[in-house]
Protein backbone atom coordinates (compact mmCIF):
# COMPACT_ATOMS: atom_id res chain seq x y z
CA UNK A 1 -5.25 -6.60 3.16
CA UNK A 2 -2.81 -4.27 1.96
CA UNK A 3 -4.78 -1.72 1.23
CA UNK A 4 -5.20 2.29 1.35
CA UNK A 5 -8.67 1.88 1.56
CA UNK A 6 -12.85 5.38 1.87
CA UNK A 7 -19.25 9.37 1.04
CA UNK A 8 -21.97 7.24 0.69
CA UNK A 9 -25.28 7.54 -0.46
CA UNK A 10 -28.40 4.73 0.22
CA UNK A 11 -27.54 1.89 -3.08
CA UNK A 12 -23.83 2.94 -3.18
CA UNK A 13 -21.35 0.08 -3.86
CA UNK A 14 -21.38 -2.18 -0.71
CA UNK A 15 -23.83 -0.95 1.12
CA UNK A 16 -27.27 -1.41 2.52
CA UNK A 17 -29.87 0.41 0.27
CA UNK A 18 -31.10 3.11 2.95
CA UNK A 19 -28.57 2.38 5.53
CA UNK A 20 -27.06 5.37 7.25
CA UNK A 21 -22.89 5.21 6.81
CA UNK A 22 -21.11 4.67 10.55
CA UNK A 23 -20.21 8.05 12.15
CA UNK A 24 -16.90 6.41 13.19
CA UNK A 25 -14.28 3.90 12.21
CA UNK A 26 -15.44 0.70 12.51
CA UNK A 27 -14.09 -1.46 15.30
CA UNK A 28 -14.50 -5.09 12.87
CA UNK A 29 -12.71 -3.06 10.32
CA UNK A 30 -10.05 -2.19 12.39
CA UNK A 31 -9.49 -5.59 13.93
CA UNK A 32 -9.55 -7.28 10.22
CA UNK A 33 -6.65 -4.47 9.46
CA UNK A 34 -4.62 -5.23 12.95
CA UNK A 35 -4.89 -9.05 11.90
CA UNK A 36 -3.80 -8.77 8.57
CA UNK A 37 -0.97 -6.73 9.63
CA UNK A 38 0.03 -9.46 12.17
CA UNK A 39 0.42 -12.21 9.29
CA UNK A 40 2.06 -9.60 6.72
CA UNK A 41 4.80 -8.60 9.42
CA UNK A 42 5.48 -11.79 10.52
CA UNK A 43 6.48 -13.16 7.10
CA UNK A 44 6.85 -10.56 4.69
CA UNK A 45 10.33 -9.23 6.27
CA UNK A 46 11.41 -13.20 5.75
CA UNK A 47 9.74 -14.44 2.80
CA UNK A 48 13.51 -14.18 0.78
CA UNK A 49 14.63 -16.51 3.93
CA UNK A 50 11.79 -18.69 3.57
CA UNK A 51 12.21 -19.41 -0.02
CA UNK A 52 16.00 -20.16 0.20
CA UNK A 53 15.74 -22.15 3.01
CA UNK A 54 12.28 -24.41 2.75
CA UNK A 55 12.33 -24.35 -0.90
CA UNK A 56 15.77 -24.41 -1.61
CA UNK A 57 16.07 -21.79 -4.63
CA UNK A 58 18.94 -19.84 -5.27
CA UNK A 59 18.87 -15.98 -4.32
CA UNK A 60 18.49 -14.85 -7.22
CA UNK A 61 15.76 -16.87 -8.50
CA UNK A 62 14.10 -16.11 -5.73
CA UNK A 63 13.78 -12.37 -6.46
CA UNK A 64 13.17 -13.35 -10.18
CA UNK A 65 10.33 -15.64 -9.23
CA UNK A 66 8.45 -12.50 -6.97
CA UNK A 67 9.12 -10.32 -9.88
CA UNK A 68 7.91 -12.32 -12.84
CA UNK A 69 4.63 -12.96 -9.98
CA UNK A 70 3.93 -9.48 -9.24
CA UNK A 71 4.00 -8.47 -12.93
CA UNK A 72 1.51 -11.05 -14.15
CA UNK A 73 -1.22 -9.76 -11.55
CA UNK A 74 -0.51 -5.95 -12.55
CA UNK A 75 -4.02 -6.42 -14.48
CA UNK A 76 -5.66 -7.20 -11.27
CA UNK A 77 -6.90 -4.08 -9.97
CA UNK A 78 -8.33 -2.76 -13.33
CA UNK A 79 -10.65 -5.91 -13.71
CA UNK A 80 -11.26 -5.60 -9.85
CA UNK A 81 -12.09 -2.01 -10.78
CA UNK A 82 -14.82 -3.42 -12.89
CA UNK A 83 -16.39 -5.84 -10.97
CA UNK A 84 -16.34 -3.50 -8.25
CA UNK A 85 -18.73 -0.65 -10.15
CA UNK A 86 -20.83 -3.87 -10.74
CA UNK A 87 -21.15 -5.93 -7.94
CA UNK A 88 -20.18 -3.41 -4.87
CA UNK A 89 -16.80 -3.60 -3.27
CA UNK A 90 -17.08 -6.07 0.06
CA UNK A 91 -17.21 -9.02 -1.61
CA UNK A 92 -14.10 -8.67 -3.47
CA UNK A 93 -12.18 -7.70 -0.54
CA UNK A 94 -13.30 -10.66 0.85
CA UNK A 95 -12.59 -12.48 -1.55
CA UNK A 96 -9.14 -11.23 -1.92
CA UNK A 97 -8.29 -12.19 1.50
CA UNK A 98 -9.06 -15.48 0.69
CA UNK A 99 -7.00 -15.68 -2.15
CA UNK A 100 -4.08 -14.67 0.41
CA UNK A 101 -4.87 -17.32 2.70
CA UNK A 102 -4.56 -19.96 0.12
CA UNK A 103 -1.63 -18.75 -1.54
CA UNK A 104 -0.01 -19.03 1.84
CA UNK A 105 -1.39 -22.14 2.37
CA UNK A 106 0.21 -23.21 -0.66
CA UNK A 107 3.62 -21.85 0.31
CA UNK A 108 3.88 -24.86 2.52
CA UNK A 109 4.43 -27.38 -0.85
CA UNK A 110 5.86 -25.17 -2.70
CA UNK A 111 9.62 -26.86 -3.44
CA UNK A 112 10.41 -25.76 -7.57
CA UNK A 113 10.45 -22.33 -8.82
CA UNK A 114 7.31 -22.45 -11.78
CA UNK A 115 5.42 -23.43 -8.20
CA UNK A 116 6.91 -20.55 -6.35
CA UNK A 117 5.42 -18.12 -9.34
CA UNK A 118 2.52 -19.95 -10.05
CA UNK A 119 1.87 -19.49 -5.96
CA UNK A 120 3.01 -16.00 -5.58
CA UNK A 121 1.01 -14.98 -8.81
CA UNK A 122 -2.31 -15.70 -6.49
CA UNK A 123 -0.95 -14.30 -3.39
CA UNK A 124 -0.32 -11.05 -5.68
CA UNK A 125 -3.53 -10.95 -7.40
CA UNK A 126 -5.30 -11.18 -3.82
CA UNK A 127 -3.21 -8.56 -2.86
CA UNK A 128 -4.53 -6.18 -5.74
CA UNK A 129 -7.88 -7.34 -5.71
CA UNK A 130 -7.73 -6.33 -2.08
CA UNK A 131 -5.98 -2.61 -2.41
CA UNK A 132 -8.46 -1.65 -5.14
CA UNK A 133 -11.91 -2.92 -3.70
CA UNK A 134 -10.60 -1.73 0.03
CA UNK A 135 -10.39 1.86 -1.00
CA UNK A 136 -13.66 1.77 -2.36
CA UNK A 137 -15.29 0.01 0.19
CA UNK A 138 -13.91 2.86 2.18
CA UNK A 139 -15.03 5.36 -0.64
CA UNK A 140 -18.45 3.87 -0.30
CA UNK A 141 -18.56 3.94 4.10
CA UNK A 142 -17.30 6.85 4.62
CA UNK A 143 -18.80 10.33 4.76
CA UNK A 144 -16.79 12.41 2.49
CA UNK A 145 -15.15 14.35 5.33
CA UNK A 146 -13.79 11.06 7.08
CA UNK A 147 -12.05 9.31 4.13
CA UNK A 148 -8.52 10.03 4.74
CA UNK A 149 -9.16 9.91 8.71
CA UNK A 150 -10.31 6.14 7.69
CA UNK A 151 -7.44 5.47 5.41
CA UNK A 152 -5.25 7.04 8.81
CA UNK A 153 -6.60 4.78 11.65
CA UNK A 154 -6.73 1.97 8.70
CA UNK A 155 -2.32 2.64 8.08
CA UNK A 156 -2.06 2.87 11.80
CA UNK A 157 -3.75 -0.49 12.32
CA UNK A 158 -2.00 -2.31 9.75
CA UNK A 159 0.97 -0.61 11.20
CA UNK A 160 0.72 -1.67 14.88
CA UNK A 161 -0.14 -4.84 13.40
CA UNK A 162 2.87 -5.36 11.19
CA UNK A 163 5.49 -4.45 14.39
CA UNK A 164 3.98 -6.80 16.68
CA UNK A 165 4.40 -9.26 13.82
CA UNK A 166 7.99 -8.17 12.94
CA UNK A 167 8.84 -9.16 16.69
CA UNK A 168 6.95 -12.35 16.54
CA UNK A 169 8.59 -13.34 13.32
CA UNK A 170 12.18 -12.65 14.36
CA UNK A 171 11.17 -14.22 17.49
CA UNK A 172 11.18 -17.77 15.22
CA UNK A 173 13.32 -17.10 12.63
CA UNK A 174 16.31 -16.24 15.05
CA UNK A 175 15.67 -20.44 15.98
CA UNK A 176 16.70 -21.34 12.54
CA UNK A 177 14.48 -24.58 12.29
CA UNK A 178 12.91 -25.53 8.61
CA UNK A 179 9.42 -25.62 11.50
CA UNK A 180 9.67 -22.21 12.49
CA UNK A 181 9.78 -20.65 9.03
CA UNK A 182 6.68 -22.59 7.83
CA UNK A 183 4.87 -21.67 11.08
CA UNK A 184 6.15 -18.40 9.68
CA UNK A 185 3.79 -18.67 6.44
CA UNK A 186 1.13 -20.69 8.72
CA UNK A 187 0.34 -18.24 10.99
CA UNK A 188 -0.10 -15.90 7.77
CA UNK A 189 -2.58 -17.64 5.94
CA UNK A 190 -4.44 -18.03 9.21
CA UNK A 191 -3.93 -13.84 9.94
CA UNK A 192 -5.73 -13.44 5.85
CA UNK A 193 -8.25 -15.87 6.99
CA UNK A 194 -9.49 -13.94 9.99
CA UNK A 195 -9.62 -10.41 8.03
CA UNK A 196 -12.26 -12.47 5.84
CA UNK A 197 -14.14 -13.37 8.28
CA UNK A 198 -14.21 -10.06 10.39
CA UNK A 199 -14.67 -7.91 6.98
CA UNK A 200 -17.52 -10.68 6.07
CA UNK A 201 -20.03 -9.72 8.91
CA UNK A 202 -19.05 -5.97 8.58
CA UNK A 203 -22.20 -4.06 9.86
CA UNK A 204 -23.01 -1.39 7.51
CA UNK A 205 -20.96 -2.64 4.38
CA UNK A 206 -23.54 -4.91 3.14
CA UNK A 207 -22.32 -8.19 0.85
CA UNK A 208 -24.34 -8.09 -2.26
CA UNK A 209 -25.38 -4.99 -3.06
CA UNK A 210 -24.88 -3.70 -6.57
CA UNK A 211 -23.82 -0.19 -8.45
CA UNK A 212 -25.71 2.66 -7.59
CA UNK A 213 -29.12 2.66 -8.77
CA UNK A 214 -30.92 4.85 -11.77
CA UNK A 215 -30.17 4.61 -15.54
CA UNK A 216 -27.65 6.83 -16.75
CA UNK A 217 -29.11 9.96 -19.02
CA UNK A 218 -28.67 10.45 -22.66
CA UNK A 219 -25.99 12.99 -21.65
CA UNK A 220 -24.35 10.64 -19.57
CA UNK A 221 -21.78 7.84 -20.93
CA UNK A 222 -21.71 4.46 -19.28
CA UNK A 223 -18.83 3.90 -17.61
CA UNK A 224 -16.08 2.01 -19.29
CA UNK A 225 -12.19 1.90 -18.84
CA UNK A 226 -12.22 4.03 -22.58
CA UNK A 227 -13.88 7.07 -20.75
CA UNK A 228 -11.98 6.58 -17.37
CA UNK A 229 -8.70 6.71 -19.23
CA UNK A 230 -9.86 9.89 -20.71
CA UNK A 231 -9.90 11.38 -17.48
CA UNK A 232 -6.68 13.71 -17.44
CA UNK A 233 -6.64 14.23 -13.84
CA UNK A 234 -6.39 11.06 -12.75
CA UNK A 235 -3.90 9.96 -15.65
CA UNK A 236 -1.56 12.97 -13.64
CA UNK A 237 -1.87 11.18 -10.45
CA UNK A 238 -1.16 7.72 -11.91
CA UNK A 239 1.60 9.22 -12.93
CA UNK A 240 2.61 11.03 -10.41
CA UNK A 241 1.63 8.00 -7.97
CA UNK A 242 4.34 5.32 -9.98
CA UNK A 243 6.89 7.53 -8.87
CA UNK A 244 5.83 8.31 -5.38
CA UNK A 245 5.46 4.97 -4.89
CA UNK A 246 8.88 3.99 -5.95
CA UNK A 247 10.07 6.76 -3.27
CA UNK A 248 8.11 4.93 -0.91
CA UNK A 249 10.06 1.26 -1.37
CA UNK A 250 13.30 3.08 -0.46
CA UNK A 251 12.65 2.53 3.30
CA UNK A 252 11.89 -1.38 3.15
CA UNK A 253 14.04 -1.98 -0.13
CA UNK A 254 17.12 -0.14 -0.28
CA UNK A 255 17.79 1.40 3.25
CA UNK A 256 19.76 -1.37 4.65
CA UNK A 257 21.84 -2.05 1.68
CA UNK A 258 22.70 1.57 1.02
CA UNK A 259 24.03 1.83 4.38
CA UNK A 260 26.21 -1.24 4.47
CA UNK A 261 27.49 0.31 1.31
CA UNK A 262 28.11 3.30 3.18
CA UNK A 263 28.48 3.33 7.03
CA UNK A 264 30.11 -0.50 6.42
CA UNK A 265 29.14 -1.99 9.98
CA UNK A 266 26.47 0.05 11.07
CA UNK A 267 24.13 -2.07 9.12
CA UNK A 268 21.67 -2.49 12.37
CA UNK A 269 21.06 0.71 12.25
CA UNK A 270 18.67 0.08 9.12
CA UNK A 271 16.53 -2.30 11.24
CA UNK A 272 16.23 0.57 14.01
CA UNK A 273 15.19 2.70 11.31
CA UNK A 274 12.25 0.87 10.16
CA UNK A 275 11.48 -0.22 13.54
CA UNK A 276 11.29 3.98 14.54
CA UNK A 277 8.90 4.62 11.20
CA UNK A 278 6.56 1.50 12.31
CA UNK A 279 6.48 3.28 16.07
CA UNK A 280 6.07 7.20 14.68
CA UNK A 281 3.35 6.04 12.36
CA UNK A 282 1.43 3.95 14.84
CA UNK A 283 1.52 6.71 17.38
CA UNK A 284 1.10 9.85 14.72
CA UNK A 285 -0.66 8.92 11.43
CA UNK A 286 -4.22 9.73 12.64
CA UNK A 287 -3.53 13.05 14.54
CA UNK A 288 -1.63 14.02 11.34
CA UNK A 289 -4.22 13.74 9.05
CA UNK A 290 -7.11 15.24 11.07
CA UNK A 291 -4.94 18.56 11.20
CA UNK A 292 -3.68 18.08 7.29
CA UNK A 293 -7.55 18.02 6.28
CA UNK A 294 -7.98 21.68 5.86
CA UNK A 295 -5.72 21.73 3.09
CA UNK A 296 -6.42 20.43 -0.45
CA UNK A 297 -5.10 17.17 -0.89
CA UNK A 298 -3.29 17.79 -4.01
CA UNK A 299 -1.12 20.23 -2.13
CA UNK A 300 -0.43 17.14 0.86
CA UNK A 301 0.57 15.21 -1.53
CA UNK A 302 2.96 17.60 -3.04
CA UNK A 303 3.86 18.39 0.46
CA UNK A 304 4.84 14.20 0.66
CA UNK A 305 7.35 14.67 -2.53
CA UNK A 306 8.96 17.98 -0.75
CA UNK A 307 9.49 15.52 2.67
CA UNK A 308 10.87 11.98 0.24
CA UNK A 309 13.30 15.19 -1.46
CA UNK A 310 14.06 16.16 2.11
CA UNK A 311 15.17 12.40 3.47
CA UNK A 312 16.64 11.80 0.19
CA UNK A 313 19.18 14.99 0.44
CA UNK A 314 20.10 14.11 3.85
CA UNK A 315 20.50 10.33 2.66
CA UNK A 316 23.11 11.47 -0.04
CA UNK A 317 25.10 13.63 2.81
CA UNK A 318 25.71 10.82 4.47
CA UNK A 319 29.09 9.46 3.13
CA UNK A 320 30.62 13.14 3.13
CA UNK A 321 30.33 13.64 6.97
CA UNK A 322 31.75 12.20 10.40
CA UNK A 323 30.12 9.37 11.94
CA UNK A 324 28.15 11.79 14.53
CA UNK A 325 27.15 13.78 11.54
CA UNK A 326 25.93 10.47 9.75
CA UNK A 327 23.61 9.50 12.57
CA UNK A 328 22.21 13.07 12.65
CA UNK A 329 21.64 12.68 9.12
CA UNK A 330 20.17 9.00 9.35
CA UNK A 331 17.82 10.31 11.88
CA UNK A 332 16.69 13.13 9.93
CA UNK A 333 16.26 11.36 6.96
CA UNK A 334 13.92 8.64 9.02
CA UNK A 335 12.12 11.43 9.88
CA UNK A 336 11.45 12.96 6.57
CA UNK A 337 10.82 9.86 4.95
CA UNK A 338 7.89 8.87 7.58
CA UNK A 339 6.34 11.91 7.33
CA UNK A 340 6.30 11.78 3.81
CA UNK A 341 4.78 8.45 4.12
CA UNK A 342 2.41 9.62 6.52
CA UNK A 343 1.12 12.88 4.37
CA UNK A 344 0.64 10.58 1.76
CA UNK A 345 -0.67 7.21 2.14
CA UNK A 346 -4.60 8.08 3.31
CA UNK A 347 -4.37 11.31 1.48
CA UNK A 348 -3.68 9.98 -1.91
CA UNK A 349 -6.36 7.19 -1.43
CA UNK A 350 -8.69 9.72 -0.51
CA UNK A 351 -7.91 11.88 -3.64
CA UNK A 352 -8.04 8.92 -6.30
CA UNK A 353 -11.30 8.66 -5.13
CA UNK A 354 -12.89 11.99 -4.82
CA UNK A 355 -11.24 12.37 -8.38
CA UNK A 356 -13.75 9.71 -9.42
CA UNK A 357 -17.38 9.79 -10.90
CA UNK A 358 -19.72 7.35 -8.21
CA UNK A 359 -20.60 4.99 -11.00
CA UNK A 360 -17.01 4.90 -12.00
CA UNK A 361 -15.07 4.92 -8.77
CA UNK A 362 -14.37 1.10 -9.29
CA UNK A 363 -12.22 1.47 -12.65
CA UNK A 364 -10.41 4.66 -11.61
CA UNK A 365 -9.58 3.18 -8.60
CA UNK A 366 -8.05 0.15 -10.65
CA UNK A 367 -6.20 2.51 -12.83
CA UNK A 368 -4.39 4.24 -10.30
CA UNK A 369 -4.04 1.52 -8.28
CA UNK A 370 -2.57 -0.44 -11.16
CA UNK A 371 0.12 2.73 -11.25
CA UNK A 372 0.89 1.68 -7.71
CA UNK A 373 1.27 -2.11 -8.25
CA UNK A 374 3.92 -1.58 -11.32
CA UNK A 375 5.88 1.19 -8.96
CA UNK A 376 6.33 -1.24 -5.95
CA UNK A 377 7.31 -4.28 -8.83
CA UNK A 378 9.67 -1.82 -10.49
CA UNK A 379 10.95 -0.52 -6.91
CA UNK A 380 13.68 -3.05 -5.89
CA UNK A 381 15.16 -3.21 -9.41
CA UNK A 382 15.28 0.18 -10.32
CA UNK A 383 16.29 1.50 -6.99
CA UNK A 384 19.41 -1.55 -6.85
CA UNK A 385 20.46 -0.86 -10.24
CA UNK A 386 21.06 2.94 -9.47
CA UNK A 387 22.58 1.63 -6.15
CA UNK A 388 25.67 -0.03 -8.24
CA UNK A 389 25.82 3.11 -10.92
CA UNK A 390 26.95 4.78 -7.60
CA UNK A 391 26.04 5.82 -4.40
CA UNK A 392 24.71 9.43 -5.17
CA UNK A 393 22.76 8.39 -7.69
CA UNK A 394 19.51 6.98 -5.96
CA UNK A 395 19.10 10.06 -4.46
CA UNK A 396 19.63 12.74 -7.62
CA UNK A 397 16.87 10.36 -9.94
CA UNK A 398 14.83 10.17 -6.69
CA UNK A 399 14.89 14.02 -6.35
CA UNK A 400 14.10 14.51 -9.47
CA UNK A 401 11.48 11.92 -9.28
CA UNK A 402 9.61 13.88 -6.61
CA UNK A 403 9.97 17.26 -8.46
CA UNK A 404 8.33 15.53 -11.40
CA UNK A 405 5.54 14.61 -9.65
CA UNK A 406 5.02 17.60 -7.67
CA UNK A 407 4.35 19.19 -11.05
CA UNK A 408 2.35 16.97 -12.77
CA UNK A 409 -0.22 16.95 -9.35
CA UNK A 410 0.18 21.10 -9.40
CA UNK A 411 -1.70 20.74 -13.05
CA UNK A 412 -4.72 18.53 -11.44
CA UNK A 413 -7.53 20.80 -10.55
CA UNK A 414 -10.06 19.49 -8.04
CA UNK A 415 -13.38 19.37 -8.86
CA UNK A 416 -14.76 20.31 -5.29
CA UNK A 417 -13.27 21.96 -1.80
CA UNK A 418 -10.91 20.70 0.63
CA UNK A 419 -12.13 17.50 2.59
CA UNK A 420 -13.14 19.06 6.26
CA UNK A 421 -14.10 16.82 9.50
């Protein structure tokens, strides 16, 4: 359920005609998040492992395989998008889960590479279908208010969840048997199979009701991906989004290898990092965003590309200083990049879907969302390709990057006042 995922009115997608939205976070919700993350962080971190040594591929066709997947599914979320404004949102994060569960499943017999894209093509597409319906079953529970609060105590879930499964995982991989890694992608499909069940029996989500009742008026047009990409506010945050999102992969994608490249044998010091961003956002992300919330979100989110510039700066200091200035850097840089990440994970889920009309919330959510599944499939190329042009020049593109896309959210006006609690 990787999701950023947000209000309601009685007949609203997913829920119960006349049912009153829960005042707080709810506890099923949270566990379906914590379980998810569990599974994710457990195999995610060694899925390049597992396919090299249970299936047997070659590096590199590994990462060819993942790519080629996660581009065929990029049309996921906009025909999730459209099932969701007909047929309510719970069902197809459901469903989604499941989709995850038997991809995973499937990992186990997996032993060529057309199976390895075939397979990860599903486990892709359930990971769309669940990003895009998860936001707006979020949308749709939510009070207004409490959106990006959810979409906080939601990150900090799947966080928690993801480090007790990064322990867990290293835990088996570091015994090196072909047993442990499959328990590895066992224990996954088992974690997506949970979430299912849990979001299944949500109370106050409802499983089959439809879009919003009432007719639209002369005046109004039906809603249709032709009128949602006429929106020019949320084409700017698409926009913006691909290349915050790219920012975003730097942590998990290119950390690591830019410090080998740099600090030579201080390599570890990668893992700490990520380990210290799971722990700050666990402990932080929902304090954060309750005292963010008086500000409009476009100007959090342009406060998120001012923090990525911020880590990225001190990134590209780090080969022009002493080793006690590099880990002053490092740790500076960790600490810009989480908050970044922080600022703008539940506030840009939260803005994609104030941004959109009730009876269209479904296919703008798939458009942006479709922004953010190219970004992350674009990440670990782009961001390794500038790598070997040179060390500096991740960080100058990145920079630049953020600048871009502090400008193009400056030109989105918002259509009503700051979210408040």
């Amino acid at each position: 359920m990787s999701v950023e995922a947000k209000g309601r009115s009685p007949g609203s997608p997913g829920s119960v005609r006349g049912a009153r939205p829960p005042a707080v976070f709810p506890a099923r919700l949270g566990a379906a998040v914590l379980a998810d993350g569990i599974g994710t962080g457990m195999f995610m971190p060694f899925s390049v492992l597992y396919f090299v040594h249970v299936v047997g591929l070659p590096l590199s066709d590994v990462g060819g395989c993942l790519t080629a997947a996660g581009l065929l599914a990029l049309p996921a979320s906009m025909l999730t998008g459209s099932l969701v404004d007909r047929r309510g949102s719970l069902p197809f994060v459901v469903g989604g889960d499941l989709l995850g569960a038997a991809a995973f499943i499937a990992y186990l017999w997996v032993r060529s590479a057309w199976e390895l894209v075939l397979v990860a093509f599903v486990a892709a597409l359930g990971q769309a279908t669940v990003r895009t319906a998860g936001t707006a079953l979020i949308a749709a529970m939510a009070e207004p208010g409490q959106r990006a609060v959810w979409l906080a105590r939601q990150s900090a879930a799947r966080n928690a969840g993801y480090g007790v499964g990064v322990l867990a995982g290293t835990s088996l991989v570091v015994l090196g048997s072909h047993t442990a890694y499959l328990l590895l992608a066992g224990i996954n499909a088992a974690s997506y199979l949970v979430a299912a069940v849990l979001l299944g029996r949500l109370p106050g989500a409802g499983t089959s009701a439809g879009p919003p009742p009432g007719i639209p008026s002369a005046t109004e047009e039906e809603p249709s991906y032709g009128s949602v990409l006429r929106d020019r506010r949320l084409r700017l945050l698409s926009l913006a989004g691909l290349g915050l999102v790219v920012c975003m992969n730097v942590l998990p994608v290119l950390l690591t290898t830019y410090l080998t490249a740099v600090l030579g044998h201080w390599v570890f010091l990668g893992g700490l990092a990520i380990a210290g961003n799971t722990v700050i956002v666990v402990a932080a992300q929902a304090a954060l965003t309750r005292r963010v919330q008086r500000f409009p979100e476009v100007r959090v989110v342009q406060a998120a590309a001012a923090a990525w510039s911020l880590g990225f700066l001190c990134l590209w200091i780090l080969s022009a200083v002493p080793w006690w200035g590099a880990a002053l850097g490092l740790l500076a840089a960790v600490a810009s990049l989480t908050l970044a990440e922080m600022l703008y994970g539940p506030t840009v889920g939260a803005l994609a879907a104030q941004l959109a009309p009730v009876r269209a919330r479904g296919r703008h959510l798939g458009v942006f969302y479709l922004s953010w599944s190219l970004g992350s499939a674009i990440a670990p190329a782009v961001l390794t390709w500038l790598l070997s042009e040179g060390h500096q020049w991740p960080w100058i593109v990145l920079i630049a990057v953020c600048a871009a896309s502090a400008t193009a959210l400056g030109r989105i006006q918002e259509r009503t006042a700051p979210l408040t609690t």
